[in-house]
Protein backbone atom coordinates (compact mmCIF):
# COMPACT_ATOMS: atom_id res chain seq x y z
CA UNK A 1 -55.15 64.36 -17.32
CA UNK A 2 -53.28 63.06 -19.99
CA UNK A 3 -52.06 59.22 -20.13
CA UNK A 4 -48.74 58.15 -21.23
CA UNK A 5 -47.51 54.69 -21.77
CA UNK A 6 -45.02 53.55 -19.49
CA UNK A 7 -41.32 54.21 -20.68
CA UNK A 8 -38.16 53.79 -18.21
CA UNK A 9 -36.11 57.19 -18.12
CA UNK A 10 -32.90 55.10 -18.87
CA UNK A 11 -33.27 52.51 -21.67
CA UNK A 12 -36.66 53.69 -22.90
CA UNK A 13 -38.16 50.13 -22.41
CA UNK A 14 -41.98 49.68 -21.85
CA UNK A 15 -41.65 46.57 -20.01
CA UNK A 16 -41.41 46.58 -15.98
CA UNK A 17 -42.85 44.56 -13.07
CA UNK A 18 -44.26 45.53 -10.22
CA UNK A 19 -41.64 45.88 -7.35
CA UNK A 20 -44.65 46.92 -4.34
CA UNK A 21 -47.72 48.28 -3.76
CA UNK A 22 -49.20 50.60 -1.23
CA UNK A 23 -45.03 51.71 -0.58
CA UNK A 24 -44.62 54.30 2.09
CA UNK A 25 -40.87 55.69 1.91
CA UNK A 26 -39.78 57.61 5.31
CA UNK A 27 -36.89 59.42 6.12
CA UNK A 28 -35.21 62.62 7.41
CA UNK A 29 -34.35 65.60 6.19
CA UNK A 30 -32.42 68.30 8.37
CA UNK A 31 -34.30 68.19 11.42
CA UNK A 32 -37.68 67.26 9.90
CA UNK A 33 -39.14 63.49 9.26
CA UNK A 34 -41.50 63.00 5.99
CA UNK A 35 -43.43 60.03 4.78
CA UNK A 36 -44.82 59.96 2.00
CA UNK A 37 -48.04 58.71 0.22
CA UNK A 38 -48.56 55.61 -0.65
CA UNK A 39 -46.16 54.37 -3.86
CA UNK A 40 -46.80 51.77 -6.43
CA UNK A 41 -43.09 50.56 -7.24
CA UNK A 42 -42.44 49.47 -10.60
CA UNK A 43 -38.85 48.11 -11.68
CA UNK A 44 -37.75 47.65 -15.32
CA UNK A 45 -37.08 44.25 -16.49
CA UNK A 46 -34.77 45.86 -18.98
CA UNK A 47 -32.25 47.61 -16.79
CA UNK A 48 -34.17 47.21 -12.96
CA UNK A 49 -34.37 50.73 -12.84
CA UNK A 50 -36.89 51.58 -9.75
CA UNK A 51 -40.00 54.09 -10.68
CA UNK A 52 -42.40 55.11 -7.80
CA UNK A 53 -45.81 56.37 -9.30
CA UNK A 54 -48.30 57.91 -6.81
CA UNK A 55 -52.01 56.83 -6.88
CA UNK A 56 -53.07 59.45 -9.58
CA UNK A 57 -50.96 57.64 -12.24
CA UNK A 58 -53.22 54.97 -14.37
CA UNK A 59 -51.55 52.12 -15.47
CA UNK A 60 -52.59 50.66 -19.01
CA UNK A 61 -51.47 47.39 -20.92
CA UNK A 62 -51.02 47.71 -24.65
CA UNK A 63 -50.59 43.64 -25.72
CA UNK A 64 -51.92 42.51 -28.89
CA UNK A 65 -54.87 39.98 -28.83
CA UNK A 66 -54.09 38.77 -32.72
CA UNK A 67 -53.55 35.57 -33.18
């Protein structure tokens, strides 16, 4: 599975905080309810554009430990 570092789809930043965990969005759709699997909600600090990543998605932190 390949990794990619976190990038929001509007302003490109890498930078976002986590909105939820373990989110469960519901709703309708014709005559049919859905919920889905649980979410981890991230929203950029940039813009505070919501993404919603599924449990397969592996977050990583890329911060530099030089001094």
């Amino acid at each position: 599975m390949e990794q990619k570092s976190l990038a929001c789809p509007v302003c490109q930043s890498n930078k976002a905080e986590i909105a939820g965990e373990d989110v469960k969005l519901s709703g309708q759709f014709q005559d049919k309810e859905f919920l889905t699997t649980p979410l981890t909600v991230l929203r950029c600090t940039q813009c505070g554009y919501y993404m919603f990543f599924d449990k397969m998605t592996q977050f990583t932190t890329k911060e530099s430990d030089e001094s």
